[in-house]
PDB file of N, CA and C in Angstrom:
ATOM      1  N   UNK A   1     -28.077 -13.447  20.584  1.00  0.00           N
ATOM      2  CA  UNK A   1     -28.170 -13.519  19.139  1.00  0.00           C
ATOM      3  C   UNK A   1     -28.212 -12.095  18.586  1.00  0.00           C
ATOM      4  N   UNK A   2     -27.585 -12.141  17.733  1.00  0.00           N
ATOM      5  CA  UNK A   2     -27.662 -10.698  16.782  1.00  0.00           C
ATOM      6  C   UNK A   2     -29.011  -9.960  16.247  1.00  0.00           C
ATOM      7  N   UNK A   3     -29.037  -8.916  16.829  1.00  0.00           N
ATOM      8  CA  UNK A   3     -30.687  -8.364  16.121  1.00  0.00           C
ATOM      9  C   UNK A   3     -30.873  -8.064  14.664  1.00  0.00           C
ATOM     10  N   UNK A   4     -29.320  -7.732  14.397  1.00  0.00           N
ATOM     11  CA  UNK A   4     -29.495  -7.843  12.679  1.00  0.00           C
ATOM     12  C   UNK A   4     -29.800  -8.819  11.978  1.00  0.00           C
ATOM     13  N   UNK A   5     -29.230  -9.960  12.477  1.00  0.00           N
ATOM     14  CA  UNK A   5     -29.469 -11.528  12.139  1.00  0.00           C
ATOM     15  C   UNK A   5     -31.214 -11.976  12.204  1.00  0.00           C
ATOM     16  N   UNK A   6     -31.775 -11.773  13.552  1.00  0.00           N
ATOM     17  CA  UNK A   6     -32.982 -11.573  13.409  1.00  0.00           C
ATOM     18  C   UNK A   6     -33.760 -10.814  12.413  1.00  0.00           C
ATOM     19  N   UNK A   7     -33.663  -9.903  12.254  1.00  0.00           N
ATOM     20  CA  UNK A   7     -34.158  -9.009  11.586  1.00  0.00           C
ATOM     21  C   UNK A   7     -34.244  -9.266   9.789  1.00  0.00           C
ATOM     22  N   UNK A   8     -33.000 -10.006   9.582  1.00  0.00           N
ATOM     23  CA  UNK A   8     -32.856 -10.679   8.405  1.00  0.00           C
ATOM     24  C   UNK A   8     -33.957 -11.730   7.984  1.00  0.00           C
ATOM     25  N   UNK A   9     -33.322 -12.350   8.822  1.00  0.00           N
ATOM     26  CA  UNK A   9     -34.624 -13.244   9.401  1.00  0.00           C
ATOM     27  C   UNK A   9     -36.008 -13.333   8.594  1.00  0.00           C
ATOM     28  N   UNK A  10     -36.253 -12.372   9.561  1.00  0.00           N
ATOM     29  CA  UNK A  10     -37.752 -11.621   9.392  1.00  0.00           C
ATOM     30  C   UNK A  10     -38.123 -11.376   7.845  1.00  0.00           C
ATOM     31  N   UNK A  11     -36.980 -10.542   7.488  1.00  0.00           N
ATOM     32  CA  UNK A  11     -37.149 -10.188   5.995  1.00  0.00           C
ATOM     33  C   UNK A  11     -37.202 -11.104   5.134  1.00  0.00           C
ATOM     34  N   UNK A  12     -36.256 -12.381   5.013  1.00  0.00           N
ATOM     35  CA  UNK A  12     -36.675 -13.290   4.187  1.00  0.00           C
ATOM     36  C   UNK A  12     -37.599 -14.187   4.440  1.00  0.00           C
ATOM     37  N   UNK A  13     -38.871 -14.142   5.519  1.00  0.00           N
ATOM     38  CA  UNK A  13     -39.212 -14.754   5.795  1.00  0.00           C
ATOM     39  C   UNK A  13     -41.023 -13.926   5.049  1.00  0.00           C
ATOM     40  N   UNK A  14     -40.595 -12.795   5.542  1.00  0.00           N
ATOM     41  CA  UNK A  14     -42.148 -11.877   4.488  1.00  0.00           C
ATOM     42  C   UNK A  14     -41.750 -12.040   3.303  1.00  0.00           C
ATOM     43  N   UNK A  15     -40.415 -12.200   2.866  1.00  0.00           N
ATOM     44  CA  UNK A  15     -40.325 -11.812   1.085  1.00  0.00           C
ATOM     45  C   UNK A  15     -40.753 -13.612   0.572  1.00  0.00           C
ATOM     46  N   UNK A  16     -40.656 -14.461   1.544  1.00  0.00           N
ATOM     47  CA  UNK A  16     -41.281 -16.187   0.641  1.00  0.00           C
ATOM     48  C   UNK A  16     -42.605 -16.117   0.431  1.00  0.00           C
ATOM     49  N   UNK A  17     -43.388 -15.193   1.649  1.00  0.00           N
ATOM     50  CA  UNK A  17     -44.809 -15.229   0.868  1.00  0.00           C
ATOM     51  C   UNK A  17     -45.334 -13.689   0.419  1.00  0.00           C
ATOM     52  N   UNK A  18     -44.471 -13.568  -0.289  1.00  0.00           N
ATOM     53  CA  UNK A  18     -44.950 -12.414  -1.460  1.00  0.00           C
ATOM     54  C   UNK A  18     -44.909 -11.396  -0.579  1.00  0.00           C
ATOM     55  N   UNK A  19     -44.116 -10.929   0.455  1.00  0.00           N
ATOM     56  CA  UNK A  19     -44.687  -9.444   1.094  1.00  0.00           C
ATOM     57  C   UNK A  19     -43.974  -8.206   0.167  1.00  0.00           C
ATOM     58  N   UNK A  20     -44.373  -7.126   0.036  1.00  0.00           N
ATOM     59  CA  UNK A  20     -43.945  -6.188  -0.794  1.00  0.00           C
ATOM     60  C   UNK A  20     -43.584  -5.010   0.132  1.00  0.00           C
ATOM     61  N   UNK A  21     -42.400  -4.609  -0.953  1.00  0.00           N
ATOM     62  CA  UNK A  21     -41.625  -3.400  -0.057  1.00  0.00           C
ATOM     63  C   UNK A  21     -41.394  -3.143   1.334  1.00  0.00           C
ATOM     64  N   UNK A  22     -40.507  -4.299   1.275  1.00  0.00           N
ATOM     65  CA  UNK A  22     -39.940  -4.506   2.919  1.00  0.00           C
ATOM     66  C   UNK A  22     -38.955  -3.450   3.303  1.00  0.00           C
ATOM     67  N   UNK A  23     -38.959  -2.953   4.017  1.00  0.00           N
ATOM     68  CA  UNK A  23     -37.622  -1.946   4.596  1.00  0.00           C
ATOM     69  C   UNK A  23     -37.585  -2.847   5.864  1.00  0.00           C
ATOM     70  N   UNK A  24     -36.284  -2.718   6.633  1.00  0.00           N
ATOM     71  CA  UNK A  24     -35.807  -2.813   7.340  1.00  0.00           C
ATOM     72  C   UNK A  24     -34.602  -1.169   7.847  1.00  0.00           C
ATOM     73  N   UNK A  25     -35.236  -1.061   8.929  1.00  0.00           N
ATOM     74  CA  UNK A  25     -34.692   0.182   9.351  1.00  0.00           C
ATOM     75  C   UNK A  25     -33.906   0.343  10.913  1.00  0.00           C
ATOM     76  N   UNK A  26     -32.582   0.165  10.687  1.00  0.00           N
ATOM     77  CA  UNK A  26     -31.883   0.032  12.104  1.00  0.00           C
ATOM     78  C   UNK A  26     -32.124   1.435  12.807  1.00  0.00           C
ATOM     79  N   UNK A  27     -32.783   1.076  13.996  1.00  0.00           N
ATOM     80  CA  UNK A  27     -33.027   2.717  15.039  1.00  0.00           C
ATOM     81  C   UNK A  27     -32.130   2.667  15.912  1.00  0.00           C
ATOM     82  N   UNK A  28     -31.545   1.561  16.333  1.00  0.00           N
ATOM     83  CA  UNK A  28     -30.820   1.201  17.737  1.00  0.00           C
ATOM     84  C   UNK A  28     -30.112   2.173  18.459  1.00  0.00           C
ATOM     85  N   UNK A  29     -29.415   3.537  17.091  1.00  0.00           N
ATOM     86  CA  UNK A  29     -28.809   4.724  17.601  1.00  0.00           C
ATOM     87  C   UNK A  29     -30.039   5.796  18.359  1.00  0.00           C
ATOM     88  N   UNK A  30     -31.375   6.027  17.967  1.00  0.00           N
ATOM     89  CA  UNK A  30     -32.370   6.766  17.807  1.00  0.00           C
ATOM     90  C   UNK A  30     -33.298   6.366  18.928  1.00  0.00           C
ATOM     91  N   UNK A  31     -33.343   5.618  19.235  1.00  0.00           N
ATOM     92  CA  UNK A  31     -34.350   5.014  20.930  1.00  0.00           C
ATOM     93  C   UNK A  31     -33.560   4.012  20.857  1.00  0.00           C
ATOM     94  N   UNK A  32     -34.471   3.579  22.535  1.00  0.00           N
ATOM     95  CA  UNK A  32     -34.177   2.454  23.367  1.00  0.00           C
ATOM     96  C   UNK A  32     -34.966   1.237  23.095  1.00  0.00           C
ATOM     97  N   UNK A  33     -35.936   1.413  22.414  1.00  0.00           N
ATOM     98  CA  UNK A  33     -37.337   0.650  22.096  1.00  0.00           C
ATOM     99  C   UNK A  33     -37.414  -0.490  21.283  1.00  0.00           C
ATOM    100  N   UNK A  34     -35.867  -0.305  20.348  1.00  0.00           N
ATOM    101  CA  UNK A  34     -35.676  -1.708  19.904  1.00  0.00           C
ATOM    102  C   UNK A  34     -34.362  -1.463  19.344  1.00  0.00           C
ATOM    103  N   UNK A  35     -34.058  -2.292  18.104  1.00  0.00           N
ATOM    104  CA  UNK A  35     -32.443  -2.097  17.570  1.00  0.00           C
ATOM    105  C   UNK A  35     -33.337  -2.189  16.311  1.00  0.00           C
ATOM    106  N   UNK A  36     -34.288  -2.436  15.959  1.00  0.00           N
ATOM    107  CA  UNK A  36     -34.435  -2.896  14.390  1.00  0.00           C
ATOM    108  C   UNK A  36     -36.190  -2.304  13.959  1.00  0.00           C
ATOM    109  N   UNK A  37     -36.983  -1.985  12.892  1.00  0.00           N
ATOM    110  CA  UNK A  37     -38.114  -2.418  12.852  1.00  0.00           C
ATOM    111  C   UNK A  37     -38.406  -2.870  11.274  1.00  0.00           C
ATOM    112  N   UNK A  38     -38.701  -3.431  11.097  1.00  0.00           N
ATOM    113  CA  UNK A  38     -39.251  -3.942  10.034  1.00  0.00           C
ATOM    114  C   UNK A  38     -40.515  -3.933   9.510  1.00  0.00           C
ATOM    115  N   UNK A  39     -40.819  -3.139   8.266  1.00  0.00           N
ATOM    116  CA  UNK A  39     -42.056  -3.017   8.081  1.00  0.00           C
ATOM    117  C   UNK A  39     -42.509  -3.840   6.394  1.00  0.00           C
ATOM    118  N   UNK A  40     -43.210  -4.219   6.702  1.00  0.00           N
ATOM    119  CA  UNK A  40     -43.888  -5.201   5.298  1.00  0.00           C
ATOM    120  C   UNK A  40     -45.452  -4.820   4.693  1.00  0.00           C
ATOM    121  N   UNK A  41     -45.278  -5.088   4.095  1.00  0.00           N
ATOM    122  CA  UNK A  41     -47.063  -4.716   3.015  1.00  0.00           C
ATOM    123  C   UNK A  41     -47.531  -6.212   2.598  1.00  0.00           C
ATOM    124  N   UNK A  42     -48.866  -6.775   3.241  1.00  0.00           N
ATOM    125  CA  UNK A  42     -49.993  -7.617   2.072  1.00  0.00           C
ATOM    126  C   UNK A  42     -50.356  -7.027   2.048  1.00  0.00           C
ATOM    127  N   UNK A  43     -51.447  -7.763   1.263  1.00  0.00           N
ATOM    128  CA  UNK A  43     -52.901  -6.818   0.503  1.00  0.00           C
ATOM    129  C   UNK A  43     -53.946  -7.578   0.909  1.00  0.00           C
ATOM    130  N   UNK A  44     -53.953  -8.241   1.316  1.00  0.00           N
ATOM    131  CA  UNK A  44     -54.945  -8.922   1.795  1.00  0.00           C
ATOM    132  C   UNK A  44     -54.999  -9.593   3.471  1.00  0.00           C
ATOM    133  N   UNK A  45     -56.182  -9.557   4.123  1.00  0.00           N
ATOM    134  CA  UNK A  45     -55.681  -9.856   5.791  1.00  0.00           C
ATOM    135  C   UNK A  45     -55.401 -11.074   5.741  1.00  0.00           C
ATOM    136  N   UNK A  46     -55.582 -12.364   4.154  1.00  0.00           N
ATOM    137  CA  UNK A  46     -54.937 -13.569   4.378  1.00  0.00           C
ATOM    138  C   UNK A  46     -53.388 -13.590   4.261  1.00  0.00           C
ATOM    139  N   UNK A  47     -53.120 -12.614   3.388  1.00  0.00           N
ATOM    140  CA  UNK A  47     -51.482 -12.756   2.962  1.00  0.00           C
ATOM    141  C   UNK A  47     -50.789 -11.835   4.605  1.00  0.00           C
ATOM    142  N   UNK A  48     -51.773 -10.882   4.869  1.00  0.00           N
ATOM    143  CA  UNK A  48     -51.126 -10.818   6.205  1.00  0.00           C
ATOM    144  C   UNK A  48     -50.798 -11.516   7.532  1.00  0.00           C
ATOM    145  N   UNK A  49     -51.490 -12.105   7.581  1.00  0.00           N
ATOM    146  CA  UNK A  49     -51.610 -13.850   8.659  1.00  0.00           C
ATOM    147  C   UNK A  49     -50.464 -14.810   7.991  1.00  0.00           C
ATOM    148  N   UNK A  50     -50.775 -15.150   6.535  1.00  0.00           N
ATOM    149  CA  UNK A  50     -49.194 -15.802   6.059  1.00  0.00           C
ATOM    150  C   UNK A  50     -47.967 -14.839   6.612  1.00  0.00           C
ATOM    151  N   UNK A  51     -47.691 -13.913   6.162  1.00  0.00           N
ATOM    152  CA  UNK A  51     -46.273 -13.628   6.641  1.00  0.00           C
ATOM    153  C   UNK A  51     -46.072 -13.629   7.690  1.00  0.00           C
ATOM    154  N   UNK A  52     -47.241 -13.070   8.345  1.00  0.00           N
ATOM    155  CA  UNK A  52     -46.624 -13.280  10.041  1.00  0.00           C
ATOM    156  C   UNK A  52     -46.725 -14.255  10.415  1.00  0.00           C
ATOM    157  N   UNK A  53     -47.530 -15.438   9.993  1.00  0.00           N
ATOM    158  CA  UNK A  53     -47.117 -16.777  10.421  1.00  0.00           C
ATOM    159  C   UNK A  53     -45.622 -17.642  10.057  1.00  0.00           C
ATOM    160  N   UNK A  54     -45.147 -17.294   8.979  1.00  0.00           N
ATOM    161  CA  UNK A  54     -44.185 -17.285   8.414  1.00  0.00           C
ATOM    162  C   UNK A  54     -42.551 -16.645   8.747  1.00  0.00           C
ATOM    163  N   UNK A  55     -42.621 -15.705   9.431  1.00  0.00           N
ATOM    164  CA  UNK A  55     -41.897 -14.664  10.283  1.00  0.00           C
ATOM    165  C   UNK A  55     -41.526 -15.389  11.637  1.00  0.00           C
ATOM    166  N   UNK A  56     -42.686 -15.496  12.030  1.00  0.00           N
ATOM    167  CA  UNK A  56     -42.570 -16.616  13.622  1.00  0.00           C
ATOM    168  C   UNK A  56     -42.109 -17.850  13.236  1.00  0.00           C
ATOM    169  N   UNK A  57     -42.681 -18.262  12.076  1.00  0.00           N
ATOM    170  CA  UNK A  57     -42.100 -19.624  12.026  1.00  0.00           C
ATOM    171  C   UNK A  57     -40.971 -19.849  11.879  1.00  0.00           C
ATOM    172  N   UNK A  58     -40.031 -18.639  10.939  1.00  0.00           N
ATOM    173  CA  UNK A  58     -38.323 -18.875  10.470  1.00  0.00           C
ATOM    174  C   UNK A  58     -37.802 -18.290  11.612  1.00  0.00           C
ATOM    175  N   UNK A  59     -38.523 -17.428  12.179  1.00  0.00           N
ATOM    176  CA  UNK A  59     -37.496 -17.366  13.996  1.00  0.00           C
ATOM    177  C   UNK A  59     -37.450 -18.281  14.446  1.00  0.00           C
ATOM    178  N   UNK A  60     -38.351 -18.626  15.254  1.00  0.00           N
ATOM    179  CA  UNK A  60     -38.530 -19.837  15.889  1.00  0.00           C
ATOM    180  C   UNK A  60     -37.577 -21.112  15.421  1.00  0.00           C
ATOM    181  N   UNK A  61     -37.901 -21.287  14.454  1.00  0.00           N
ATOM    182  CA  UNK A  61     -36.724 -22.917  13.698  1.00  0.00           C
ATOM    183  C   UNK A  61     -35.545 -22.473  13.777  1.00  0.00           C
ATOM    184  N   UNK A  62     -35.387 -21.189  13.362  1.00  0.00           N
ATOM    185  CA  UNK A  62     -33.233 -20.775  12.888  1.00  0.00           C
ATOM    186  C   UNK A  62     -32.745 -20.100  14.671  1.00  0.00           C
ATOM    187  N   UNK A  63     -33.626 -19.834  14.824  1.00  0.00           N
ATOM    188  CA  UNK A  63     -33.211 -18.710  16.389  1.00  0.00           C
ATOM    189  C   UNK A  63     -33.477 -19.135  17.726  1.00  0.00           C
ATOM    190  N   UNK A  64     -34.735 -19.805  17.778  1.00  0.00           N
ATOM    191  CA  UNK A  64     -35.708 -20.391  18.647  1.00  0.00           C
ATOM    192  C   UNK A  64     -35.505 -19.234  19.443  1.00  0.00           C
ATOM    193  N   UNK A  65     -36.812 -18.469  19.214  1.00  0.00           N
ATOM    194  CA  UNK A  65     -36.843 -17.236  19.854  1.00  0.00           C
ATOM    195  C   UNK A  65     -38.291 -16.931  19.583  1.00  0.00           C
ATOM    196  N   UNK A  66     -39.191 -16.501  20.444  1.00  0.00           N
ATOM    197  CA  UNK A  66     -40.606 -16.566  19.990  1.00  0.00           C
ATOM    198  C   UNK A  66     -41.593 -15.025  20.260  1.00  0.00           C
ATOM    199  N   UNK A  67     -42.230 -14.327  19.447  1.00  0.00           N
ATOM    200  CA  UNK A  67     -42.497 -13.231  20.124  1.00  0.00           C
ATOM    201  C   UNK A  67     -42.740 -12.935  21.683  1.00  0.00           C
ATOM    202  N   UNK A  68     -42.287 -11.778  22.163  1.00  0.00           N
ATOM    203  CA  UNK A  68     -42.968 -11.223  23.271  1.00  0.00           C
ATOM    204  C   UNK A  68     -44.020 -11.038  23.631  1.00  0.00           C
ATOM    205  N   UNK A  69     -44.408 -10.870  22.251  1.00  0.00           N
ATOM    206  CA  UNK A  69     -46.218  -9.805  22.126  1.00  0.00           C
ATOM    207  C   UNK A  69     -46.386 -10.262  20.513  1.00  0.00           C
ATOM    208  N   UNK A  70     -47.487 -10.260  20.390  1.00  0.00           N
ATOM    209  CA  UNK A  70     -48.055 -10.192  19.176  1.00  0.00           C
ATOM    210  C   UNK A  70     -49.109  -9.237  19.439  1.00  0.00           C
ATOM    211  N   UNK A  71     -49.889  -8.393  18.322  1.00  0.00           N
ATOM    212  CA  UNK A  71     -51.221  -7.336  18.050  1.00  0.00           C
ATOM    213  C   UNK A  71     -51.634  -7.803  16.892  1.00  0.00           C
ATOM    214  N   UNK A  72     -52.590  -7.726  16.750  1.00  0.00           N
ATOM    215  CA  UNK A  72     -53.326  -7.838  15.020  1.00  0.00           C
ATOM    216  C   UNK A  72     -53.510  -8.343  14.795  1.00  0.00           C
ATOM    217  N   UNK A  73     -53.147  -9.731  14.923  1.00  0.00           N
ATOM    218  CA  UNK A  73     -53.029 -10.742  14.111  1.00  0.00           C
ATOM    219  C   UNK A  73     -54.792 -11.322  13.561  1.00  0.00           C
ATOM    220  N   UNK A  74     -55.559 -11.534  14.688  1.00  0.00           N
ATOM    221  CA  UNK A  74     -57.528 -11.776  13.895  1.00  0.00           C
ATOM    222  C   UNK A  74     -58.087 -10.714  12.998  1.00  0.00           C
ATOM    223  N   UNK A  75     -57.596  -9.581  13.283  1.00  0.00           N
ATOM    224  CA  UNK A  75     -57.987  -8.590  12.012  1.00  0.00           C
ATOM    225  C   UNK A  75     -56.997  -8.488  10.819  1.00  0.00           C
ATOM    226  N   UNK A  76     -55.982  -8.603  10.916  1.00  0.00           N
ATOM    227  CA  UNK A  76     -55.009  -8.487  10.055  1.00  0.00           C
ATOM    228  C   UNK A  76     -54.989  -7.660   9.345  1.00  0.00           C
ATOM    229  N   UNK A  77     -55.131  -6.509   9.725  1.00  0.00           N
ATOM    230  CA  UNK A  77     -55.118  -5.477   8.818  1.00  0.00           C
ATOM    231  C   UNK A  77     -54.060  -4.863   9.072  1.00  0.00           C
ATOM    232  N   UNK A  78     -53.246  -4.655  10.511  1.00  0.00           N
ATOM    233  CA  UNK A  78     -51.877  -4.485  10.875  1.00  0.00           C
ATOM    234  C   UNK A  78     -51.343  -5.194  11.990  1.00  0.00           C
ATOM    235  N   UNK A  79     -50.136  -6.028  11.594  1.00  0.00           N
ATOM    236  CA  UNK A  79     -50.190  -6.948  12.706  1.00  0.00           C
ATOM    237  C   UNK A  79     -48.469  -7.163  13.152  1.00  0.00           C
ATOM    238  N   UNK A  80     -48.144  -7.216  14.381  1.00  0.00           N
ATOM    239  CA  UNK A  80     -47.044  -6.807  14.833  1.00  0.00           C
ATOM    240  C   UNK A  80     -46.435  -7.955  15.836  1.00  0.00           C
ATOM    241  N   UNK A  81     -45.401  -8.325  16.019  1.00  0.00           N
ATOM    242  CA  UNK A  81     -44.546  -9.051  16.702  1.00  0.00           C
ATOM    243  C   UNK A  81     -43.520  -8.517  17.185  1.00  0.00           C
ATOM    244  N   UNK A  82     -43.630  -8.628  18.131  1.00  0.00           N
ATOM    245  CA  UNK A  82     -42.676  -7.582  19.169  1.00  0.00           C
ATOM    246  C   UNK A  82     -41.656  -8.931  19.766  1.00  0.00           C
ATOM    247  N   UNK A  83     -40.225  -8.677  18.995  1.00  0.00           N
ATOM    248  CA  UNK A  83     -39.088  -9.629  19.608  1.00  0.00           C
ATOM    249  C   UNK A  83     -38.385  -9.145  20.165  1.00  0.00           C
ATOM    250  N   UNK A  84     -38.218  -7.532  20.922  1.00  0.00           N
ATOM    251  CA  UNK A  84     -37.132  -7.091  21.635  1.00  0.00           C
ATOM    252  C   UNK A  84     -36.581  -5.943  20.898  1.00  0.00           C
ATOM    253  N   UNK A  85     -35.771  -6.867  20.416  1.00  0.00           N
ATOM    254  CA  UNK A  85     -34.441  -5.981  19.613  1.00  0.00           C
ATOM    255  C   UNK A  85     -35.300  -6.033  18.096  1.00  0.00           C
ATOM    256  N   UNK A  86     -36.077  -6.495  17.512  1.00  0.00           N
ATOM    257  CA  UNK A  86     -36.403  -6.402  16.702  1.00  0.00           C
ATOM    258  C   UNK A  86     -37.970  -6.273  16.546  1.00  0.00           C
ATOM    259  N   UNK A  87     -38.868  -5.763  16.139  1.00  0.00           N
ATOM    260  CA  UNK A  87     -40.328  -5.488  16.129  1.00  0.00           C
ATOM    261  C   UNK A  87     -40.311  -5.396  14.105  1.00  0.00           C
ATOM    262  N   UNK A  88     -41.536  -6.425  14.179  1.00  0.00           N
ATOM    263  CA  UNK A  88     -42.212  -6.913  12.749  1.00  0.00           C
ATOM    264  C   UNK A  88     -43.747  -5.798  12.381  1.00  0.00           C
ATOM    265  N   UNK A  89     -43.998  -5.361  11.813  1.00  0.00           N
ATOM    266  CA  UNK A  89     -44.696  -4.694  11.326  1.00  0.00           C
ATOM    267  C   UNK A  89     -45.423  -5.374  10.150  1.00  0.00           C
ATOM    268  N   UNK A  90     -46.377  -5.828   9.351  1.00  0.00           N
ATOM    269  CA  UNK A  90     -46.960  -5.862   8.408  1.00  0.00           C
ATOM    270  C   UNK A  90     -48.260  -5.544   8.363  1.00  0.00           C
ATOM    271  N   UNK A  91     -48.661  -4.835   7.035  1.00  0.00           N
ATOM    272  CA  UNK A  91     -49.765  -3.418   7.133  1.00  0.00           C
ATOM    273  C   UNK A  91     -50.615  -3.825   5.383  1.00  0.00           C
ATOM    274  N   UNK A  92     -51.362  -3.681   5.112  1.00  0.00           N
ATOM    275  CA  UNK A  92     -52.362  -3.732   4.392  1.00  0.00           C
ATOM    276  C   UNK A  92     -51.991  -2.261   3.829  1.00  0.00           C
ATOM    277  N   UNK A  93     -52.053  -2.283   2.781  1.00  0.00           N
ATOM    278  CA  UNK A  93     -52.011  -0.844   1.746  1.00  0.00           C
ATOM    279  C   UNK A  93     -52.660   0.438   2.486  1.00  0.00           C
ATOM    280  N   UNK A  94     -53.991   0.746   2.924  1.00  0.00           N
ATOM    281  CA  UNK A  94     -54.349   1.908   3.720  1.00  0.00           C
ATOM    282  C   UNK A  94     -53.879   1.889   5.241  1.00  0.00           C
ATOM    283  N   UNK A  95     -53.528   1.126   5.435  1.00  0.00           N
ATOM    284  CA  UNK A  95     -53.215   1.063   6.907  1.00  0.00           C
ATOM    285  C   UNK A  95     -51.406   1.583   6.789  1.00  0.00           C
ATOM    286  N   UNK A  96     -50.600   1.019   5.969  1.00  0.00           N
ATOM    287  CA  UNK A  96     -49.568   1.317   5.939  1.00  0.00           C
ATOM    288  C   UNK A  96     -48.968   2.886   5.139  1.00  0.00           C
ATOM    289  N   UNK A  97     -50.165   3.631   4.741  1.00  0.00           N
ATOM    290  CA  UNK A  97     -50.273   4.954   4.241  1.00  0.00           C
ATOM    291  C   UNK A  97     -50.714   5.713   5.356  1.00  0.00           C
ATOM    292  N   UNK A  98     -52.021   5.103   5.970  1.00  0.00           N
ATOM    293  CA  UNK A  98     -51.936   6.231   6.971  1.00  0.00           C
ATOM    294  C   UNK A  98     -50.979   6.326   8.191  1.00  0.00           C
ATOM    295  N   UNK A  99     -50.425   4.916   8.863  1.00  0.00           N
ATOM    296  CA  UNK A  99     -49.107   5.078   9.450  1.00  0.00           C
ATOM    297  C   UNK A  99     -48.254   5.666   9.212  1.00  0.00           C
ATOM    298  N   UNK A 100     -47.902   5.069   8.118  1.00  0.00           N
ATOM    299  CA  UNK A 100     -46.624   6.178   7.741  1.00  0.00           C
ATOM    300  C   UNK A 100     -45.529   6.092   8.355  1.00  0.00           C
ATOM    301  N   UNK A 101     -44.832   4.573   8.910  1.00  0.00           N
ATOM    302  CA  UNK A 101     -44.093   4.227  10.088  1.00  0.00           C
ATOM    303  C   UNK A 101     -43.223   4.530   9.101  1.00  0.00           C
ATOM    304  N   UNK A 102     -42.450   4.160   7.952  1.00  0.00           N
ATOM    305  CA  UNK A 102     -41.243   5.165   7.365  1.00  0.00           C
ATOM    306  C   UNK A 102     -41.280   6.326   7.792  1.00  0.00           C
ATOM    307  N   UNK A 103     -42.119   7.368   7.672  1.00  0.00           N
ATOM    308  CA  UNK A 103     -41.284   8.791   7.919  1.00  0.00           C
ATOM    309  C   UNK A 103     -41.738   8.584   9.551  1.00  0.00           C
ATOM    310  N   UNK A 104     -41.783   8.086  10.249  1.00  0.00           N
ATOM    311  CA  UNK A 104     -42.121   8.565  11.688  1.00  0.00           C
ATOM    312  C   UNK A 104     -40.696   7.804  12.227  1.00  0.00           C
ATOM    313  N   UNK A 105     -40.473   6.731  11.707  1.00  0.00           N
ATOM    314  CA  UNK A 105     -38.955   6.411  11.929  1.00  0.00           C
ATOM    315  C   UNK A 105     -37.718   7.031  10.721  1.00  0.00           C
ATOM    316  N   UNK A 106     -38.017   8.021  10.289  1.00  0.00           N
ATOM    317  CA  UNK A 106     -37.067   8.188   9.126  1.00  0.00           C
ATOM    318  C   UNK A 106     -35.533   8.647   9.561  1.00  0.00           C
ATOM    319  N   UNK A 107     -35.507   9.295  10.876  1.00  0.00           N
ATOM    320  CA  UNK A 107     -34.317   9.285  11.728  1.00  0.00           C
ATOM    321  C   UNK A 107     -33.311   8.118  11.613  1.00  0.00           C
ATOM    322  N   UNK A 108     -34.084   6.782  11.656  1.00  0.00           N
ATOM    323  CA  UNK A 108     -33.113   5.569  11.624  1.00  0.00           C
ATOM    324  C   UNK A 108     -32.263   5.716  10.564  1.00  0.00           C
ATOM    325  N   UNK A 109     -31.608   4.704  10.487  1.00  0.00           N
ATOM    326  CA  UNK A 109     -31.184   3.948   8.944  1.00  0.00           C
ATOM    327  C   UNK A 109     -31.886   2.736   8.024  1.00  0.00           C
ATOM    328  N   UNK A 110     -32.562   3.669   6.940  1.00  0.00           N
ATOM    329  CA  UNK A 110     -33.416   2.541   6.335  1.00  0.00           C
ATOM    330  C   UNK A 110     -33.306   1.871   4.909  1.00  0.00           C
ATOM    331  N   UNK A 111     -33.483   0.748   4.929  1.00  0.00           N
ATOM    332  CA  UNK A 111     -32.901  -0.162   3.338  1.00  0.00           C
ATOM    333  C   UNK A 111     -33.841  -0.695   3.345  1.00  0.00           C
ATOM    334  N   UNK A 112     -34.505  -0.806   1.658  1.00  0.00           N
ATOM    335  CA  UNK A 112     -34.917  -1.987   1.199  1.00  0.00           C
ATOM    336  C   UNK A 112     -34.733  -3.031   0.942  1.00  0.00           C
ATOM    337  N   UNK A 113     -35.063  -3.881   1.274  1.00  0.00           N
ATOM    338  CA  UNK A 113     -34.582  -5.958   1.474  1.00  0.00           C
ATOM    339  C   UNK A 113     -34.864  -6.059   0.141  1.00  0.00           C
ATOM    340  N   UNK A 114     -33.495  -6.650  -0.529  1.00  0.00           N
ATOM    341  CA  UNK A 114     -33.233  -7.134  -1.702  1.00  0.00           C
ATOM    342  C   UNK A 114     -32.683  -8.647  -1.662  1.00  0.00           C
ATOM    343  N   UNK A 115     -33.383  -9.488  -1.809  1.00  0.00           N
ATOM    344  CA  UNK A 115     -33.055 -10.950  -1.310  1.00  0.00           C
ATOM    345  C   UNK A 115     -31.786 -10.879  -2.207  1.00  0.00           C
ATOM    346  N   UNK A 116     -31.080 -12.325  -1.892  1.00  0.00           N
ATOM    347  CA  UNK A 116     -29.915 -11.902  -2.375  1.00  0.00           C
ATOM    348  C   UNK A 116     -29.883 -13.467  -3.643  1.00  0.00           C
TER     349      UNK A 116
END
């Protein structure tokens, strides 16, 4: 399956429950570590548990493809799904400032998800 396709995925799947300022950033030229990452913002560790429950759930049904790994997810303050070719990111407002996973991946190619 296509990692862009995944990755799409992903994105409309944080933008149904309200996630804010999604990038999606193809690295696939830049490491080996994935083809895609996707990073999302709640604000709250409930809206963070929705999207990533939400994320798994529209893989899973359209792809049937299920994380590798998950992190974060009982604290939810940053919580991650690791699919391979594609890795999910969603970060709580201070958590996603002090990361700073945009400029630490800024090498990639990065767009903001504009549903269509």
């Amino acid at each position: 399956m296509d990692s862009e396709y995944i990755a799409n995925l992903a994105a409309e799947a944080a933008d149904d429950k309200k996630a804010k300022d999604i990038f999606l950033i193809e690295v696939e030229n830049v490491t080996t570590l994935t083809d895609w990452i996707l990073i999302a913002e709640g604000l709250s560790d409930v809206q963070v548990r929705a999207i990533v429950n939400s994320v798994e759930s529209k893989i899973k049904d359209e792809a049937n493809i299920v994380p590798l790994r998950k992190e974060g997810f009982n604290e939810a303050k940053w919580a991650l799904l690791d699919y391979g070719e594609v890795i999910v990111n969603v970060l709580q407002p201070d958590e996603r400032e002090y990361y700073d996973l945009e400029s630490f991946w800024s090498h990639g190619k990065a767009t903001m998800y504009n549903p269509s």
